[in-house]
PDB file of N, CA and C in Angstrom:
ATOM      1  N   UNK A   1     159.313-103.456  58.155  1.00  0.00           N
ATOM      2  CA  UNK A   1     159.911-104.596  58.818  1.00  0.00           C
ATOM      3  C   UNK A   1     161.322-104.792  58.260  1.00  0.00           C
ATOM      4  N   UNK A   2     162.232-104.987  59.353  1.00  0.00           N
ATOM      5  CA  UNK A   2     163.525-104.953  58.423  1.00  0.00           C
ATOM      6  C   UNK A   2     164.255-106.285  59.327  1.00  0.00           C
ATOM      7  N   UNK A   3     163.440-106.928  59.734  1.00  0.00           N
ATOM      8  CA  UNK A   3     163.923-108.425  60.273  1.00  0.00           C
ATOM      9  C   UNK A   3     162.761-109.139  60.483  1.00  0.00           C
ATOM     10  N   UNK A   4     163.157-110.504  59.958  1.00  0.00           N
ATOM     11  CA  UNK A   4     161.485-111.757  60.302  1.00  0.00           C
ATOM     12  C   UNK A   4     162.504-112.949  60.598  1.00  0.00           C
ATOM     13  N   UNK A   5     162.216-112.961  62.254  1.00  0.00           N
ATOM     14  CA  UNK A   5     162.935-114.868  62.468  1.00  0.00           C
ATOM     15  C   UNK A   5     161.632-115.520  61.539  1.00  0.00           C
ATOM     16  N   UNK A   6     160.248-115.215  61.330  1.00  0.00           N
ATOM     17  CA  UNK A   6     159.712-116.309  61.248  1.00  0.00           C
ATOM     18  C   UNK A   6     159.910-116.937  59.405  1.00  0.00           C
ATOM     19  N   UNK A   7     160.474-115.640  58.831  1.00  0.00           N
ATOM     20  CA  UNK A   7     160.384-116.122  57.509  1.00  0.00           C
ATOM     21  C   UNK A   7     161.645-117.021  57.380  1.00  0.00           C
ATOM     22  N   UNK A   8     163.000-116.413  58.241  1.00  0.00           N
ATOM     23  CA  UNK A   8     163.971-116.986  58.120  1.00  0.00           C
ATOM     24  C   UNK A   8     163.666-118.597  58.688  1.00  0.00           C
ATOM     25  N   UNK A   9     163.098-118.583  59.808  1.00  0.00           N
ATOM     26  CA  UNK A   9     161.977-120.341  60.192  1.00  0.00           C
ATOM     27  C   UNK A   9     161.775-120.780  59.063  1.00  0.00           C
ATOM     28  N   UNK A  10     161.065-119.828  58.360  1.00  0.00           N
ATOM     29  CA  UNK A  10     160.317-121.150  57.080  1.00  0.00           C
ATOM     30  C   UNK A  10     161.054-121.161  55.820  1.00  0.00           C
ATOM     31  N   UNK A  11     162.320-120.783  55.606  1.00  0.00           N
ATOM     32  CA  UNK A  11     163.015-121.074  54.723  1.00  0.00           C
ATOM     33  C   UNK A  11     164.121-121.896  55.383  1.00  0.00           C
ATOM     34  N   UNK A  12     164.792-122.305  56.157  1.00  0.00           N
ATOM     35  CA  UNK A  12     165.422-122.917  56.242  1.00  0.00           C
ATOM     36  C   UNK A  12     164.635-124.695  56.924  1.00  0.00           C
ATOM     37  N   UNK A  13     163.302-124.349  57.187  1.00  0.00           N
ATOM     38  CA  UNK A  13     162.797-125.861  57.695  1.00  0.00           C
ATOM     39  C   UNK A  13     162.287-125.753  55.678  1.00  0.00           C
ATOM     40  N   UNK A  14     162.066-125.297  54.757  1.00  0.00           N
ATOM     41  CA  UNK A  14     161.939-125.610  53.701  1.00  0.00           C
ATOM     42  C   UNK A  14     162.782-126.378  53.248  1.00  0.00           C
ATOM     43  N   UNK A  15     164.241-125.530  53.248  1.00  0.00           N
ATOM     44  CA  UNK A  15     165.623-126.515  52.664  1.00  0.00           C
ATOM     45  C   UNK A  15     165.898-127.345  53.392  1.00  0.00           C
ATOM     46  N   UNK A  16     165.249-127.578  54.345  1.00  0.00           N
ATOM     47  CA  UNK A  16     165.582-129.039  54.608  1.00  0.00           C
ATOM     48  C   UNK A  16     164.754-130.167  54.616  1.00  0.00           C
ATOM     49  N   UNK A  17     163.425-129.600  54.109  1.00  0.00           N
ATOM     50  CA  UNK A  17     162.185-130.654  53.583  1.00  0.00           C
ATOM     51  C   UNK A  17     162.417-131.068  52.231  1.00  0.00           C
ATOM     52  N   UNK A  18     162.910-129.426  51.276  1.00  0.00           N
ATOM     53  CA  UNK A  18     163.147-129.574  50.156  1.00  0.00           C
ATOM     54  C   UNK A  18     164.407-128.987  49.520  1.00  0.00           C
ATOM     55  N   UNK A  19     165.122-129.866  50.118  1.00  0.00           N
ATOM     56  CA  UNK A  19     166.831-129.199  49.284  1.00  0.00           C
ATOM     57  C   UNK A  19     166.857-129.052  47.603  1.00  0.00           C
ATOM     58  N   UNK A  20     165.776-129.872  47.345  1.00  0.00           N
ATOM     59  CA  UNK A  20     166.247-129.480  45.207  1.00  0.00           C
ATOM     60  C   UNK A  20     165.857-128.202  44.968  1.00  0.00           C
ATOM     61  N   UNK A  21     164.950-127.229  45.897  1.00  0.00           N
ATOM     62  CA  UNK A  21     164.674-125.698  45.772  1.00  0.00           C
ATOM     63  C   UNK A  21     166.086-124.748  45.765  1.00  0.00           C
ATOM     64  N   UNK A  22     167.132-125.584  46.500  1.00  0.00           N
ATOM     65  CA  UNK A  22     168.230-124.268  46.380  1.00  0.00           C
ATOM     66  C   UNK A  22     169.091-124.115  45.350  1.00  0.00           C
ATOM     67  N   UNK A  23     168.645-124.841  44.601  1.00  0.00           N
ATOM     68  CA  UNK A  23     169.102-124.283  43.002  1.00  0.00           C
ATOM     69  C   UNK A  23     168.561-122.848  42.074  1.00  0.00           C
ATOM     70  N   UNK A  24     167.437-122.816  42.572  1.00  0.00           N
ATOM     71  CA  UNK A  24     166.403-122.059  41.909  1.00  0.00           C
ATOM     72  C   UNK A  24     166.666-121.039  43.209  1.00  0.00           C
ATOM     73  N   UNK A  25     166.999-120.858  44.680  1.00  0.00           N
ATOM     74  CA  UNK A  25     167.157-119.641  45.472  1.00  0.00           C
ATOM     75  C   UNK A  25     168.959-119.208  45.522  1.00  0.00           C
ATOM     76  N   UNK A  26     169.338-120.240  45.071  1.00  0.00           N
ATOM     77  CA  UNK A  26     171.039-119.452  45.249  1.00  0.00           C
ATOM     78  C   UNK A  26     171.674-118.558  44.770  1.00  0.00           C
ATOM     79  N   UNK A  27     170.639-118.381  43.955  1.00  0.00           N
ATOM     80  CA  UNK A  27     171.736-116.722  43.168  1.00  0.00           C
ATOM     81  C   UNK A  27     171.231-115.784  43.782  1.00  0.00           C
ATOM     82  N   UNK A  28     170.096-115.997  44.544  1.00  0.00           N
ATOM     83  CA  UNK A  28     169.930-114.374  45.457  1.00  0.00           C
ATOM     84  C   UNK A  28     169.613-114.720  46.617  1.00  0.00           C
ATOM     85  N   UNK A  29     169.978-115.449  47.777  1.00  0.00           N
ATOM     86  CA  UNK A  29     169.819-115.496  49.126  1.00  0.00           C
ATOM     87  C   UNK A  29     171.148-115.979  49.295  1.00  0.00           C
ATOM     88  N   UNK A  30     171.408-115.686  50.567  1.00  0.00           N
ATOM     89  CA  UNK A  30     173.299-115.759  51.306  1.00  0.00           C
ATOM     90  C   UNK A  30     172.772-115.665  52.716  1.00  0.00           C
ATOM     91  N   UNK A  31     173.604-115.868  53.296  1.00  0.00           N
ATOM     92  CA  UNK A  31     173.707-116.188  54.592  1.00  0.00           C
ATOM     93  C   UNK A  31     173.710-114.783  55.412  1.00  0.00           C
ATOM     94  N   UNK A  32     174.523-113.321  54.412  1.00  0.00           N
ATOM     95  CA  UNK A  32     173.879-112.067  54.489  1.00  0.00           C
ATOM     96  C   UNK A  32     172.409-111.605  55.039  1.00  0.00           C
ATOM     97  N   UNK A  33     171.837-112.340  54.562  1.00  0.00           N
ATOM     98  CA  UNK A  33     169.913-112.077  54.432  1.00  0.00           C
ATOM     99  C   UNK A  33     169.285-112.568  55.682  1.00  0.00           C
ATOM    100  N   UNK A  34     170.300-113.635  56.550  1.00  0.00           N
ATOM    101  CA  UNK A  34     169.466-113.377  57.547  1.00  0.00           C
ATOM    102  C   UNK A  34     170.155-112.553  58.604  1.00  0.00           C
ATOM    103  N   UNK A  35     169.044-112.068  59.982  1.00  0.00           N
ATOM    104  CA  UNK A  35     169.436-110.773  60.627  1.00  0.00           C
ATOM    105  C   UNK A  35     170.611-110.655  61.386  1.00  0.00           C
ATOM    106  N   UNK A  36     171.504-109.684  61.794  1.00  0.00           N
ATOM    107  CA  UNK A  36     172.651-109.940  62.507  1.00  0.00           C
ATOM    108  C   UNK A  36     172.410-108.952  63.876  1.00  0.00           C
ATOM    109  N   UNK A  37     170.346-109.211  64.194  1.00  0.00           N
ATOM    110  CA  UNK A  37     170.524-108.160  65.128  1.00  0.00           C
ATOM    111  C   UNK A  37     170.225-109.211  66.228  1.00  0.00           C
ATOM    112  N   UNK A  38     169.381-109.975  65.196  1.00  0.00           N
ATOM    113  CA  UNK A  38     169.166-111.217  66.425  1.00  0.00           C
ATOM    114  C   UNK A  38     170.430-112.153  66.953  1.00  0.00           C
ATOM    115  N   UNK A  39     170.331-113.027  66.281  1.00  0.00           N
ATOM    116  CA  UNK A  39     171.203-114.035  66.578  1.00  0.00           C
ATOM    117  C   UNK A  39     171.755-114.678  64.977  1.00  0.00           C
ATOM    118  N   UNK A  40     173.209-115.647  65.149  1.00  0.00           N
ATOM    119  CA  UNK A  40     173.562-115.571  63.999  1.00  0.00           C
ATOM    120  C   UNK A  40     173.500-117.297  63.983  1.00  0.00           C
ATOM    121  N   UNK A  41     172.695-117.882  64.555  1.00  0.00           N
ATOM    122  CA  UNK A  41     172.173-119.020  64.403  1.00  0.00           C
ATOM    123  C   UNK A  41     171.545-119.741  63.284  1.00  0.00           C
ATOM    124  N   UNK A  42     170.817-118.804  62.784  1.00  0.00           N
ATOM    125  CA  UNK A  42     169.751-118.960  61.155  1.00  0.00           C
ATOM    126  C   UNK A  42     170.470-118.408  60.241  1.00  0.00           C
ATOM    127  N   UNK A  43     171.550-118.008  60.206  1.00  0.00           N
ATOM    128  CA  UNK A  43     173.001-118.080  59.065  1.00  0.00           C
ATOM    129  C   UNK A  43     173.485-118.950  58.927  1.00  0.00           C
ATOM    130  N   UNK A  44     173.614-119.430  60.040  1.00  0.00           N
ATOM    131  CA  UNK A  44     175.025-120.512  60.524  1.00  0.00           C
ATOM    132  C   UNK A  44     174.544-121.536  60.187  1.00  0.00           C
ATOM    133  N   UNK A  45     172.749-122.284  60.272  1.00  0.00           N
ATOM    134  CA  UNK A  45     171.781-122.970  59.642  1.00  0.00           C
ATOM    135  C   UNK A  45     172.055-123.007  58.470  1.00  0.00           C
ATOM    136  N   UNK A  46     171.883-121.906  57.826  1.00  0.00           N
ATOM    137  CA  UNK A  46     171.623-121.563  56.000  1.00  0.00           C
ATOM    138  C   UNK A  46     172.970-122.084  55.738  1.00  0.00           C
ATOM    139  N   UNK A  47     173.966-121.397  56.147  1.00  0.00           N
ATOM    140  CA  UNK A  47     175.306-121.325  55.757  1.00  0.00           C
ATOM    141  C   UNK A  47     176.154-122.941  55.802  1.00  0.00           C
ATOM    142  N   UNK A  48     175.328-124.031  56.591  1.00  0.00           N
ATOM    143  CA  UNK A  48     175.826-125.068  56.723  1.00  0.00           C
ATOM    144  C   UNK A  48     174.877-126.012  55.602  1.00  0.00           C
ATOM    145  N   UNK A  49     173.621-125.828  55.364  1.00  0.00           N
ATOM    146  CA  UNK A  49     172.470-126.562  54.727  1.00  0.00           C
ATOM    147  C   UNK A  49     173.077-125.860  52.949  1.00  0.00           C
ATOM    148  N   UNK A  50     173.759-124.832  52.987  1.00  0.00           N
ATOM    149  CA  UNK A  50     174.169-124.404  51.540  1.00  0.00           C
ATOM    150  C   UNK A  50     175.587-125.373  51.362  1.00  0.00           C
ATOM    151  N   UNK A  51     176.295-125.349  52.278  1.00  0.00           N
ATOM    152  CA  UNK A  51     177.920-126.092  52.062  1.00  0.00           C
ATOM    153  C   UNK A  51     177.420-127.309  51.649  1.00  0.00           C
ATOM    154  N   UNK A  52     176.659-128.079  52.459  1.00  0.00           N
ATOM    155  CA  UNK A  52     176.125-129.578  51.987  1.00  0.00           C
ATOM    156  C   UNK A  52     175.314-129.799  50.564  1.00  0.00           C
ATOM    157  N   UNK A  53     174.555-128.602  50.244  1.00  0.00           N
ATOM    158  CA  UNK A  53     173.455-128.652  48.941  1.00  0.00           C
ATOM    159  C   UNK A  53     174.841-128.643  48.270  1.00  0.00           C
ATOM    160  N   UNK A  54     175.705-127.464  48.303  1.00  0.00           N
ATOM    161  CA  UNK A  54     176.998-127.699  46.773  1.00  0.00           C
ATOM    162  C   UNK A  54     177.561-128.568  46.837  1.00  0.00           C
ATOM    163  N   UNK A  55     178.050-129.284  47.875  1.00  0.00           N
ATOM    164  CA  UNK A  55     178.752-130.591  47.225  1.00  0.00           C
ATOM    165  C   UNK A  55     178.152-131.618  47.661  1.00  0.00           C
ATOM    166  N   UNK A  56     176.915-131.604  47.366  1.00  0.00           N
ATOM    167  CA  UNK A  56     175.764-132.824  47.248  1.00  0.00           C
ATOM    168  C   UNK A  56     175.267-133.923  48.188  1.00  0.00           C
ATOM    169  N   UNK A  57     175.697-133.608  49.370  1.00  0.00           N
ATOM    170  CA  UNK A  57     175.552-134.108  50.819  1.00  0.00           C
ATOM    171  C   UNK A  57     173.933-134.169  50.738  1.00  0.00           C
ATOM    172  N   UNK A  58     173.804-135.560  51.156  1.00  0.00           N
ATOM    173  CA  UNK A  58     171.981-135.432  51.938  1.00  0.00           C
ATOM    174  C   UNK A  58     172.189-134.669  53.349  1.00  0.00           C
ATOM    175  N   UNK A  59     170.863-134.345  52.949  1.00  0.00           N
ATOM    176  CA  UNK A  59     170.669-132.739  54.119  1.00  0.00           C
ATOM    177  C   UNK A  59     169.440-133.503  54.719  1.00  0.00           C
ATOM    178  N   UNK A  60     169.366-133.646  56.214  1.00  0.00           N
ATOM    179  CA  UNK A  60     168.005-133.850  56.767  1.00  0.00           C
ATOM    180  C   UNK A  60     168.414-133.538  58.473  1.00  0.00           C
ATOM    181  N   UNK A  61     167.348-133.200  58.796  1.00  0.00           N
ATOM    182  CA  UNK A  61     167.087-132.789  59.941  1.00  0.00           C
ATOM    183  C   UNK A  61     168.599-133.258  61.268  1.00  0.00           C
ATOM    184  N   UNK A  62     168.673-134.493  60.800  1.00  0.00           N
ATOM    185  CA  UNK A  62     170.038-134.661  62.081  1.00  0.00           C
ATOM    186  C   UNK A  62     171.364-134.502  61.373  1.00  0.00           C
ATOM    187  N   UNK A  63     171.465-134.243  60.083  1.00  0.00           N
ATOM    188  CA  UNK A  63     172.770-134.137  59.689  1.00  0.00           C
ATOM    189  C   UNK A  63     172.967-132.449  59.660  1.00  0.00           C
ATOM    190  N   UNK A  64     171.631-132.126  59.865  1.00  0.00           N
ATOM    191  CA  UNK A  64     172.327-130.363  60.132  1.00  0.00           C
ATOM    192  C   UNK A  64     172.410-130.119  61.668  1.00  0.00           C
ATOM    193  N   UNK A  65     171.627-131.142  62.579  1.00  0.00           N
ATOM    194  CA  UNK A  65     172.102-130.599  63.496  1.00  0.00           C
ATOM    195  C   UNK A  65     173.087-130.734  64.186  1.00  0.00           C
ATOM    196  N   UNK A  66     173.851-132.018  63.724  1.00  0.00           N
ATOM    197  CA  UNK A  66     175.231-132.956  63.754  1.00  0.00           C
ATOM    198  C   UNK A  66     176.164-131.574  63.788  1.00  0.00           C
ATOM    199  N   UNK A  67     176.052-131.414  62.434  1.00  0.00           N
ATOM    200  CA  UNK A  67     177.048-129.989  61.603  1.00  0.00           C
ATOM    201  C   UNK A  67     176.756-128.909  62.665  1.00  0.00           C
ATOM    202  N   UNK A  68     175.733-128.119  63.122  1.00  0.00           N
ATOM    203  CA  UNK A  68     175.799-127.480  63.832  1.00  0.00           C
ATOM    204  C   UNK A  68     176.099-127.145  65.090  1.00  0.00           C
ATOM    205  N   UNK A  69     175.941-128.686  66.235  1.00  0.00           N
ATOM    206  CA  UNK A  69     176.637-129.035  67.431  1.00  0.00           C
ATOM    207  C   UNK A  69     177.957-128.751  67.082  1.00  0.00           C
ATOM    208  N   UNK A  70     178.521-128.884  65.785  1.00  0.00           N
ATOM    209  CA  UNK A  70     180.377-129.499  65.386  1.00  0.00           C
ATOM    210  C   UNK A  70     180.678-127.924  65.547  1.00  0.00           C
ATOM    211  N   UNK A  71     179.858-127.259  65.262  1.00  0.00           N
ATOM    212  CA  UNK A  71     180.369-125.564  65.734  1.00  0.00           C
ATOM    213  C   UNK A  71     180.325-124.759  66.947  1.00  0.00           C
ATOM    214  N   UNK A  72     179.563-125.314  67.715  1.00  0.00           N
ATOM    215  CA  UNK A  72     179.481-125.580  69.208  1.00  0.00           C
ATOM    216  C   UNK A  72     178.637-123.780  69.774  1.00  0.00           C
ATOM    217  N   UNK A  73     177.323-124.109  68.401  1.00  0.00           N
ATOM    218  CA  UNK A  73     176.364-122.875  68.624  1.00  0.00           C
ATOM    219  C   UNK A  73     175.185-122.832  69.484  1.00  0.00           C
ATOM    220  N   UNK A  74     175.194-121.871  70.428  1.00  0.00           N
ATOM    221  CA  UNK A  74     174.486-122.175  71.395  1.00  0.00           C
ATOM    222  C   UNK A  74     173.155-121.053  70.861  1.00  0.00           C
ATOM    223  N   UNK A  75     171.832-120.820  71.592  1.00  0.00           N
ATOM    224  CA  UNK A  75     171.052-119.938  71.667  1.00  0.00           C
ATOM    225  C   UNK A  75     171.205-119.110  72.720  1.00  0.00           C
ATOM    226  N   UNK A  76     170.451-118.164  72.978  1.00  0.00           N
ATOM    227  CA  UNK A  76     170.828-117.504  74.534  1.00  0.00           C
ATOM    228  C   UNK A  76     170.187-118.177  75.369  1.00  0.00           C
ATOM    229  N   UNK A  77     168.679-118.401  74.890  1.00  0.00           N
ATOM    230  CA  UNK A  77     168.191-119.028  76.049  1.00  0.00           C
ATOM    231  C   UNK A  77     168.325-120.475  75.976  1.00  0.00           C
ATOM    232  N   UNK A  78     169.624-120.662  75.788  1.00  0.00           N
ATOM    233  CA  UNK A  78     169.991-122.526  75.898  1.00  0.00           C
ATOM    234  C   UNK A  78     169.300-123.807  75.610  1.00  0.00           C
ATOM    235  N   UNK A  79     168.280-123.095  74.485  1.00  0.00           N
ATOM    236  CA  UNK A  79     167.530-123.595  73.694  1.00  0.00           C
ATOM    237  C   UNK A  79     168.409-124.931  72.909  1.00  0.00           C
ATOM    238  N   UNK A  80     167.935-126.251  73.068  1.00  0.00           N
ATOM    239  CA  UNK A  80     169.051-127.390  72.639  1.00  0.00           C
ATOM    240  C   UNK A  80     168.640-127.272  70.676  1.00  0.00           C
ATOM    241  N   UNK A  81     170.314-127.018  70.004  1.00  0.00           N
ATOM    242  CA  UNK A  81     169.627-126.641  68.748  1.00  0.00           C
ATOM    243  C   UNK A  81     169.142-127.742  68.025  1.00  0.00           C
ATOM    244  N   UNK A  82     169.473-129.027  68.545  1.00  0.00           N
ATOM    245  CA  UNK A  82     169.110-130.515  67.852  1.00  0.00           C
ATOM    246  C   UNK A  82     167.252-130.382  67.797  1.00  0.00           C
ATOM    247  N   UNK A  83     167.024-130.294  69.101  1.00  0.00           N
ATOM    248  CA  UNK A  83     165.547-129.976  69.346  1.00  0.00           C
ATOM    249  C   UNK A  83     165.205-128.638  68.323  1.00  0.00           C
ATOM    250  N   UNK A  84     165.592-127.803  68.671  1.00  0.00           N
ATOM    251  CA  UNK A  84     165.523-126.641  67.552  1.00  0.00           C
ATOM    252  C   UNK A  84     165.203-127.005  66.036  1.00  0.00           C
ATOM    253  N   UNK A  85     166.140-127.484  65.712  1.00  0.00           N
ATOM    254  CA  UNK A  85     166.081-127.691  64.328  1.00  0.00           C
ATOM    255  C   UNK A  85     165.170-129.110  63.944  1.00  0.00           C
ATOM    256  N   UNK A  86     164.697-129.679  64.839  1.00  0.00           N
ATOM    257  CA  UNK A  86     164.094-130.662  64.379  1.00  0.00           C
ATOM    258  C   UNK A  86     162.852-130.319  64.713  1.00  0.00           C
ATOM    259  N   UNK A  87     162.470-128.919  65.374  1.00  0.00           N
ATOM    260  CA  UNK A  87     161.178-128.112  65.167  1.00  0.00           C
ATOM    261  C   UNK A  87     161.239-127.722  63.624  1.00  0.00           C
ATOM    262  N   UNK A  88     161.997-127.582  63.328  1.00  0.00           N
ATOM    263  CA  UNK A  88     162.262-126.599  61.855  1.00  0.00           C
ATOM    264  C   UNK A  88     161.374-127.745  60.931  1.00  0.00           C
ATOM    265  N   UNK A  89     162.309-129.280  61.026  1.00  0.00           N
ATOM    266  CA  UNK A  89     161.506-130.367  60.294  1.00  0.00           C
ATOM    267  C   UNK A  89     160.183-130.467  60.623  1.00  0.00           C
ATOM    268  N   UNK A  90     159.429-130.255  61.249  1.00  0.00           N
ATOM    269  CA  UNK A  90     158.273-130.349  61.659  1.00  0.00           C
ATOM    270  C   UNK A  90     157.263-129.144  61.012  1.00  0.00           C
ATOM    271  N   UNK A  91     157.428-128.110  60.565  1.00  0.00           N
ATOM    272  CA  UNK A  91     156.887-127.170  59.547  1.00  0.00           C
ATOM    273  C   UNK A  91     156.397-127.867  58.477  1.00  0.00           C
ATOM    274  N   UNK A  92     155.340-127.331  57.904  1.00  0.00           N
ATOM    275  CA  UNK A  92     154.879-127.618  56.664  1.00  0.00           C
ATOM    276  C   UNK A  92     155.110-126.690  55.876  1.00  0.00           C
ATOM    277  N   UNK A  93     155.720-127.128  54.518  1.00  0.00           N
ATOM    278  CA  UNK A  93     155.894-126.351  53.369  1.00  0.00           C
ATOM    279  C   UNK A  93     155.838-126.588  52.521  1.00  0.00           C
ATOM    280  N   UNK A  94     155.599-126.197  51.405  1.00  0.00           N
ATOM    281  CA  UNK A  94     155.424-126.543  50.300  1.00  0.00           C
ATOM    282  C   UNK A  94     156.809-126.043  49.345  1.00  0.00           C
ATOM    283  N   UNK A  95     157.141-126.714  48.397  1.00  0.00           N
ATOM    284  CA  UNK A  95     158.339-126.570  46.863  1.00  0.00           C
ATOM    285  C   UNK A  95     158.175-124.769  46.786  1.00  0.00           C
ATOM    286  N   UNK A  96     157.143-124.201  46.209  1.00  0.00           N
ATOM    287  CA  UNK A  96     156.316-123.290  46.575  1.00  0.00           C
ATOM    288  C   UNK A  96     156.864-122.082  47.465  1.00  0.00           C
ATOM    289  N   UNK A  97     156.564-122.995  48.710  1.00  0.00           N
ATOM    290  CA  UNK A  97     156.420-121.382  49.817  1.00  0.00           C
ATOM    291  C   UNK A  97     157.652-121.862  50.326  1.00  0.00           C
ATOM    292  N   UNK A  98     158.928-122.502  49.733  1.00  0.00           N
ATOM    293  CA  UNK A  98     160.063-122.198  50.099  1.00  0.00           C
ATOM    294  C   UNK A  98     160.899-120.667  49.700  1.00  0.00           C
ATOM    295  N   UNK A  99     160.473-120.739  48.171  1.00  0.00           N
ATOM    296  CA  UNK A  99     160.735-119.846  46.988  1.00  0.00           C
ATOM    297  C   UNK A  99     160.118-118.455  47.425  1.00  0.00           C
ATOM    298  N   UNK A 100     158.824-118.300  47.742  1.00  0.00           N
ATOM    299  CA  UNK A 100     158.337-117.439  48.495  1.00  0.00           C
ATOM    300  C   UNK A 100     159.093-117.154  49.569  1.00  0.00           C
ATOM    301  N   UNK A 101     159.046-117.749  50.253  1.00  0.00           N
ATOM    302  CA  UNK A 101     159.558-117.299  52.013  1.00  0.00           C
ATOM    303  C   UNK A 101     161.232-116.825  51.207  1.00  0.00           C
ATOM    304  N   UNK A 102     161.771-117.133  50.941  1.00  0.00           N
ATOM    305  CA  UNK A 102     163.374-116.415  49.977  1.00  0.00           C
ATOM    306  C   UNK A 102     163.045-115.483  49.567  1.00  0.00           C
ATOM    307  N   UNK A 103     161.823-115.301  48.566  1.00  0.00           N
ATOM    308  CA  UNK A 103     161.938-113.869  47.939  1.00  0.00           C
ATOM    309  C   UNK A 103     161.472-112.817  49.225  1.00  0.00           C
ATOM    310  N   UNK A 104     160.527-113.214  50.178  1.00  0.00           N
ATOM    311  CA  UNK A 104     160.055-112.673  51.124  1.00  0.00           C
ATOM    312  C   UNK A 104     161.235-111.489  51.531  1.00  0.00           C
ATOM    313  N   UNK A 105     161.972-112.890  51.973  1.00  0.00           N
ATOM    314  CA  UNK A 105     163.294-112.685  53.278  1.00  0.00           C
ATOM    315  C   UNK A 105     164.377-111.622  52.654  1.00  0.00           C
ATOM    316  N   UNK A 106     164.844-111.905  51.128  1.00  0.00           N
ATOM    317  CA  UNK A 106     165.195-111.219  50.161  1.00  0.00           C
ATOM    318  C   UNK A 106     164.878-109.335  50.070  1.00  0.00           C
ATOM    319  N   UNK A 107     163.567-109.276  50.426  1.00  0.00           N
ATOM    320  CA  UNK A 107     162.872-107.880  50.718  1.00  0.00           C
ATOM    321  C   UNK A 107     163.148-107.319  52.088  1.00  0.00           C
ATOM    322  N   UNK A 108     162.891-108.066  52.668  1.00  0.00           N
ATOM    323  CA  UNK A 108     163.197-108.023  54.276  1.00  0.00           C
ATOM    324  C   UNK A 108     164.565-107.099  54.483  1.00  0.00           C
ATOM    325  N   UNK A 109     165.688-108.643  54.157  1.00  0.00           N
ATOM    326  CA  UNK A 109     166.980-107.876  53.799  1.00  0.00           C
ATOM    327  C   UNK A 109     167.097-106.756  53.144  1.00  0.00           C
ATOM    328  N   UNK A 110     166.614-106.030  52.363  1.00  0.00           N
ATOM    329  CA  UNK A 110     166.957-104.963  51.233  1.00  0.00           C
ATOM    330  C   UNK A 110     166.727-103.833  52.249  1.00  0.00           C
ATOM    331  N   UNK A 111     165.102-104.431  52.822  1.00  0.00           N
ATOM    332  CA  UNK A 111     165.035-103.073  53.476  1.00  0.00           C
ATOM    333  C   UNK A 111     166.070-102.692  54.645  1.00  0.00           C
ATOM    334  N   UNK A 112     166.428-103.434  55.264  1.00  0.00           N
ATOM    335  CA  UNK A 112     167.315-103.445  56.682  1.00  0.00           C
ATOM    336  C   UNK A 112     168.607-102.874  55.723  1.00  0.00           C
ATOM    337  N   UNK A 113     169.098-103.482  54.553  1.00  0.00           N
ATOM    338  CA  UNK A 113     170.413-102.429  54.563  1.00  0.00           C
ATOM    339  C   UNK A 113     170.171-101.335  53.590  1.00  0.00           C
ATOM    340  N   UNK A 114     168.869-100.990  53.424  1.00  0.00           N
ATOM    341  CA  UNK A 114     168.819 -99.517  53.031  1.00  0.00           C
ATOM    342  C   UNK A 114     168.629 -98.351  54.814  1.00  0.00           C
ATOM    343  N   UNK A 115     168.001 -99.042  55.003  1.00  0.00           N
ATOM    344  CA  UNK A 115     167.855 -98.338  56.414  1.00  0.00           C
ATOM    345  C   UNK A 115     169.216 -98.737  57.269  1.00  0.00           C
ATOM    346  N   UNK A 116     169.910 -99.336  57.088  1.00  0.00           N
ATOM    347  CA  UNK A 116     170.990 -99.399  57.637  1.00  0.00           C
ATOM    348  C   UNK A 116     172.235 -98.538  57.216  1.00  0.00           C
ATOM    349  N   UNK A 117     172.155 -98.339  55.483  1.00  0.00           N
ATOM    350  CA  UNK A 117     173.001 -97.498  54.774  1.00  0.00           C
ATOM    351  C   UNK A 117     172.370 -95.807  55.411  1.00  0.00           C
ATOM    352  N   UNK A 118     171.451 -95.658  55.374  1.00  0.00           N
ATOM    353  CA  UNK A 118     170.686 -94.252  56.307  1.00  0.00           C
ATOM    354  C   UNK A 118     171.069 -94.073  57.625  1.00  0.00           C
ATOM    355  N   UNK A 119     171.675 -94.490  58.413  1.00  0.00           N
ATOM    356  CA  UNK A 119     171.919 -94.455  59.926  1.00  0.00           C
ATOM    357  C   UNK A 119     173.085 -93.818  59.974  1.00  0.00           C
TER     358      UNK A 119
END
């Protein structure tokens, strides 16, 4: 497997159940890690929910999707991302299987750019 929307799903509805986890995932997940075959939506997620964790912004479900309308990111299938992401809040996770689903996604990634460095 060298791409999972669903792990990239449950790490980013994690950081936003539980933002004090991205202390303990930031030295090895980036906005890199998620896929660039799909869509670059669940970067652009990560990549906005990380700008707010460093300079200490409360992060919850409408202030990322605020931030993310402000970039004016659509889905293909015109999926509304407010609704989107407030599916994300609606996941259950645990402190736990945030850290998991990172190291998961972490593997995921490795493999896609070893097999990507092979092509």
């Amino acid at each position: 497997m060298i791409e999972s929307k669903e792990l990239e799903r449950h790490l980013l509805a994690g950081l936003i159940k539980h933002p004090t986890v991205y202390a303990e995932l930031a030295p090895f997940i980036n906005e890199g890690d998620f896929s660039t075959q799909s869509s670059q939506v669940h970067a652009t997620i990560f990549k906005i929910l990380k700008n707010c964790l460093e300079r200490g912004e409360h992060v919850d479900e409408v202030v990322v999707a605020q931030k993310v309308q402000d970039f004016n990111i659509s889905f293909k299938d015109n999926v509304d991302v407010g609704q989107y992401i407030h599916s994300l809040g609606l996941r259950k996770i645990s402190k736990d299987g945030v850290l998991n689903a990172a190291k998961e996604l972490k593997k995921v990634s490795v493999r896609r750019s070893i097999r990507l460095a092979a092509i």
